[in-house]
N, C-alpha and C. Protein backbone atom coordinates (compact mmCIF):
# COMPACT_ATOMS: atom_id res chain seq x y z
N UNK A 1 43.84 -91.83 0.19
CA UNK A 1 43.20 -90.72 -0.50
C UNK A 1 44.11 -89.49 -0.44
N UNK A 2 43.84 -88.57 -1.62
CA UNK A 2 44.71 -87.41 -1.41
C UNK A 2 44.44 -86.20 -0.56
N UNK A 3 44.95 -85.48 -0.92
CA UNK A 3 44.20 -84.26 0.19
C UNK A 3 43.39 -83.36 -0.38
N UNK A 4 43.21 -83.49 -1.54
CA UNK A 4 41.98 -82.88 -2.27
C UNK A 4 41.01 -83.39 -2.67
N UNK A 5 41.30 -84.77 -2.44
CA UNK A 5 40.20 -85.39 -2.43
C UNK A 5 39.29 -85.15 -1.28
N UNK A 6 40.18 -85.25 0.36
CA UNK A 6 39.21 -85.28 1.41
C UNK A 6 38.69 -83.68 1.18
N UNK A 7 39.49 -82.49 1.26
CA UNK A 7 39.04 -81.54 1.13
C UNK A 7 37.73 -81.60 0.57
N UNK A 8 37.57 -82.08 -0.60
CA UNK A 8 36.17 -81.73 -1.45
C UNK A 8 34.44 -82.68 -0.37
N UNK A 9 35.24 -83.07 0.66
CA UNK A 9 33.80 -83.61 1.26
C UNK A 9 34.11 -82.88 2.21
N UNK A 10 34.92 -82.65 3.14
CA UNK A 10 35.19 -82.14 4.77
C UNK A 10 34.78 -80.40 4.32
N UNK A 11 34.54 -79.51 3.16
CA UNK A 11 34.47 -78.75 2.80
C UNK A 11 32.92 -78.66 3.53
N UNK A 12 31.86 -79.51 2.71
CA UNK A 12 30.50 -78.85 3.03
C UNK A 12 30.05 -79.78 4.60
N UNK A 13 30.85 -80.67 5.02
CA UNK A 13 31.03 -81.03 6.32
C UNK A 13 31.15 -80.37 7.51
N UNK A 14 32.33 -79.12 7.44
CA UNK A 14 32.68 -78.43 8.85
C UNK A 14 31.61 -77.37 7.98
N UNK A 15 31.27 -77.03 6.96
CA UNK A 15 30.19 -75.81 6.81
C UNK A 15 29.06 -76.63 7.87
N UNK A 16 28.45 -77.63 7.64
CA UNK A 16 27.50 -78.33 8.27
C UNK A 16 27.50 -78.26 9.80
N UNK A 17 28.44 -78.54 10.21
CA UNK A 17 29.03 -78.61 11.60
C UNK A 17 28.89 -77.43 12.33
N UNK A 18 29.25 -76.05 11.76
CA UNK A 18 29.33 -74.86 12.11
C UNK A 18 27.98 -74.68 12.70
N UNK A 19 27.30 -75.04 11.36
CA UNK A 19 25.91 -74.35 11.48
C UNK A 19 25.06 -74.86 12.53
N UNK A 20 25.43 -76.56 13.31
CA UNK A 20 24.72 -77.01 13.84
C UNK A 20 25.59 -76.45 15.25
N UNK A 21 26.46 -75.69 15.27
CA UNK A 21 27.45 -75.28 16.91
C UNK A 21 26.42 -73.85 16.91
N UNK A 22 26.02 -73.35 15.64
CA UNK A 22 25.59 -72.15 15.64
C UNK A 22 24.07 -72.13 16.44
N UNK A 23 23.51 -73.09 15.86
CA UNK A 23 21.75 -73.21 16.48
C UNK A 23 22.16 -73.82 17.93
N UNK A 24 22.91 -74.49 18.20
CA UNK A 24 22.95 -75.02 19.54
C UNK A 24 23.35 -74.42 20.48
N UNK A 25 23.94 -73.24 20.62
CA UNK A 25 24.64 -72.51 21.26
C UNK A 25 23.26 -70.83 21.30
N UNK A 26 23.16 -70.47 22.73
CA UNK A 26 22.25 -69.96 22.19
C UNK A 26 22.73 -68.05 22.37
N UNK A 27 23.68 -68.01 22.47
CA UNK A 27 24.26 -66.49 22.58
C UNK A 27 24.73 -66.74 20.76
N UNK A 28 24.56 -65.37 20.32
CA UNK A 28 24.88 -64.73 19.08
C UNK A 28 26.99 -65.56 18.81
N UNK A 29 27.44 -66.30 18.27
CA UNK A 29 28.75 -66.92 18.16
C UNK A 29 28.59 -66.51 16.67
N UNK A 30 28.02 -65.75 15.74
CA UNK A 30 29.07 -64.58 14.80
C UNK A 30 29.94 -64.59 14.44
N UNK A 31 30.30 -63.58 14.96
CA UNK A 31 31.76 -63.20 15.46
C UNK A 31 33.02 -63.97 15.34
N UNK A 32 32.83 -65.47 15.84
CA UNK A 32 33.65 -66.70 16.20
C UNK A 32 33.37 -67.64 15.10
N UNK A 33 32.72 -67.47 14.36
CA UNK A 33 32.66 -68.74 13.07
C UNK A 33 33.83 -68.70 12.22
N UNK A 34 34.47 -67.54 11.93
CA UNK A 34 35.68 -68.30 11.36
C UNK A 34 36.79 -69.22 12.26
N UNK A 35 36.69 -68.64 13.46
CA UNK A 35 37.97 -69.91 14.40
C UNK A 35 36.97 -71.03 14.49
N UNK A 36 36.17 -71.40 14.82
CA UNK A 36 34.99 -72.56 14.74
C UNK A 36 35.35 -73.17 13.57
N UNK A 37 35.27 -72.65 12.25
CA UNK A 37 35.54 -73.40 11.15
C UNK A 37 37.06 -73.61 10.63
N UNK A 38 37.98 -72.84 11.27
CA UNK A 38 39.38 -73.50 11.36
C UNK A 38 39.62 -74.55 12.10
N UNK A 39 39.27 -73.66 13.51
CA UNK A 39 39.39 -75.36 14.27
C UNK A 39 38.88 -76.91 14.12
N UNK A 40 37.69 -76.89 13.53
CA UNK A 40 37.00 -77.85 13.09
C UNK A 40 38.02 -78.34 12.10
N UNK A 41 38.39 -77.59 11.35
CA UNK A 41 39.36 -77.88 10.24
C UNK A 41 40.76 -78.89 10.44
N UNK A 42 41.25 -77.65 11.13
CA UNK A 42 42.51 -78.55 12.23
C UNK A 42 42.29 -79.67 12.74
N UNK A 43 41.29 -79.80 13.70
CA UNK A 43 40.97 -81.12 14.10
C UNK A 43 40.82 -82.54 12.64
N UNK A 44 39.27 -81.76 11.94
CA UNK A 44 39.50 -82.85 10.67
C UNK A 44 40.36 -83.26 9.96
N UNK A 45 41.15 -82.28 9.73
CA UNK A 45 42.62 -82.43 8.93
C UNK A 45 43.51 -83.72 9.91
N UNK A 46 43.39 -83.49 11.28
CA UNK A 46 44.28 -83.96 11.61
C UNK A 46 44.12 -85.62 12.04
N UNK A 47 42.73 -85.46 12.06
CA UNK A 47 42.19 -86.93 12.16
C UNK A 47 42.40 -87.76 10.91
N UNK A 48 41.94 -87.08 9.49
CA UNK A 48 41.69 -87.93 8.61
C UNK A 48 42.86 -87.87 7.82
N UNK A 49 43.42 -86.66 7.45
CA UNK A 49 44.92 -86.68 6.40
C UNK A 49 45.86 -87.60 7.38
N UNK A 50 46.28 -86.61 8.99
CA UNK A 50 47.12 -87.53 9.73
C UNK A 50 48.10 -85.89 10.75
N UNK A 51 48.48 -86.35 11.19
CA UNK A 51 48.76 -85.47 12.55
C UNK A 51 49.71 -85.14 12.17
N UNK A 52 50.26 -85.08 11.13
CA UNK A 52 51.66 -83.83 10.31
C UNK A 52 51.58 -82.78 10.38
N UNK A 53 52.52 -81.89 9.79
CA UNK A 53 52.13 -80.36 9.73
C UNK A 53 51.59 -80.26 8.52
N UNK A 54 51.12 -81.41 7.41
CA UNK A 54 50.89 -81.29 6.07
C UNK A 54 49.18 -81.33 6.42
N UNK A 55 48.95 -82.58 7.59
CA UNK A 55 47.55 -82.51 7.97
C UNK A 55 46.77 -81.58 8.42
N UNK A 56 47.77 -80.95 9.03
CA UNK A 56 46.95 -79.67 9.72
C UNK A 56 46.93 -78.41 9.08
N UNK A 57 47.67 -78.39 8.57
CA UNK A 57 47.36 -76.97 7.26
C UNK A 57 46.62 -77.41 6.82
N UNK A 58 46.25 -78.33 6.11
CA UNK A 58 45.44 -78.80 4.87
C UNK A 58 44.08 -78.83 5.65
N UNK A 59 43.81 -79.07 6.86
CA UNK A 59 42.57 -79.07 7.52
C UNK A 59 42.52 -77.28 7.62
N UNK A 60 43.15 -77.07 8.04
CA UNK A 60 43.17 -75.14 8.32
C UNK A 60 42.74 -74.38 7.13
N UNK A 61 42.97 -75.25 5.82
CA UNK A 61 42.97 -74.27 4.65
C UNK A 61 41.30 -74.70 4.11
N UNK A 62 41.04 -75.90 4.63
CA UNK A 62 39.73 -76.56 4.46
C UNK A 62 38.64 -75.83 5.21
N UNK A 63 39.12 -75.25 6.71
CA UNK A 63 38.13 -74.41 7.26
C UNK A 63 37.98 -73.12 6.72
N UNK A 64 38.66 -72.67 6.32
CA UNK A 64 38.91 -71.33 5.40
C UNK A 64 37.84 -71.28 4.12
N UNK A 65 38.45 -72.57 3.67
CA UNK A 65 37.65 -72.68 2.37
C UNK A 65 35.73 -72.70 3.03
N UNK A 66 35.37 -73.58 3.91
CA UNK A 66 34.39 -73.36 4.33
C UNK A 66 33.70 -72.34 5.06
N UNK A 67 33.99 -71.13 5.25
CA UNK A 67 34.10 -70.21 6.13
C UNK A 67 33.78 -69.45 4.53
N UNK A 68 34.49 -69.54 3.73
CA UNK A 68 34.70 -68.75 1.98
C UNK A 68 33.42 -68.97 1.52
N UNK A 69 32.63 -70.67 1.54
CA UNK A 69 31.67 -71.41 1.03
C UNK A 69 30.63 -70.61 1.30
N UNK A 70 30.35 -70.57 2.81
CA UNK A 70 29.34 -70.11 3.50
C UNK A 70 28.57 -68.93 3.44
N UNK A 71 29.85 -67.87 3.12
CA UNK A 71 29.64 -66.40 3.19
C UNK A 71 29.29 -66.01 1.54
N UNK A 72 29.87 -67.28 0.32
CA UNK A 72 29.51 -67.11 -0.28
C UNK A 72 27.98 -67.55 -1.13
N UNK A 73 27.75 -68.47 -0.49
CA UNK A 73 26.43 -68.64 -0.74
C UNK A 73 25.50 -67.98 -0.02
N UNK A 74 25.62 -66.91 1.42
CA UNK A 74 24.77 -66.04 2.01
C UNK A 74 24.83 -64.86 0.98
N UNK A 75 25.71 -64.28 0.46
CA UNK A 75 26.05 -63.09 -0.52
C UNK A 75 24.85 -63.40 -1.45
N UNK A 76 24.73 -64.54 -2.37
CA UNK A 76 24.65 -64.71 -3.51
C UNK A 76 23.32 -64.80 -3.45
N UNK A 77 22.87 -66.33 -2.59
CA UNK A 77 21.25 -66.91 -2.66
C UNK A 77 21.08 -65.89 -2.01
N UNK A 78 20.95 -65.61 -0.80
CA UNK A 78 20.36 -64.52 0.59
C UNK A 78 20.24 -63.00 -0.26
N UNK A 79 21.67 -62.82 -1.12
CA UNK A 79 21.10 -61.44 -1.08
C UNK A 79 21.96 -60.30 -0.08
N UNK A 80 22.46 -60.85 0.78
CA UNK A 80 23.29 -60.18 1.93
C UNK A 80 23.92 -59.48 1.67
């Protein structure tokens, strides 16, 4: 698979992921959701593209993008 391909699922994936580090954790982690959703990134990237430096950007740019997703659907539906 390519890398935009995985991107387009690992996208609403580490959004998913975040949210479930967010309820489980019970101090305010805010603040820390964008490294949460890089790192998640990094890691996914590096599991599923492959442990390159092509994998791990591409996971890094995937947490970004989800971190982008998130804030943009709180803006929009929410109102925020």
């Amino acid at each position: 698979m390519t890398i935009v391909t995985n991107a387009s699922w690992m996208v609403p994936v580490i959004t998913g992921l975040v949210q479930v580090i967010k309820t489980a954790v019970a101090t305010d982690i805010t603040r820390w959701v964008p490294l949460i959703a890089v790192v998640l990134g990094a890691g996914l990237g590096a599991l599923i593209i492959g442990t390159s430096v092509a994998g791990i950007l591409a996971g890094v740019i995937v947490g970004l993008g989800a971190v982008g997703l998130f804030e943009f659907g709180k803006t929009t539906l929410a109102g925020k």
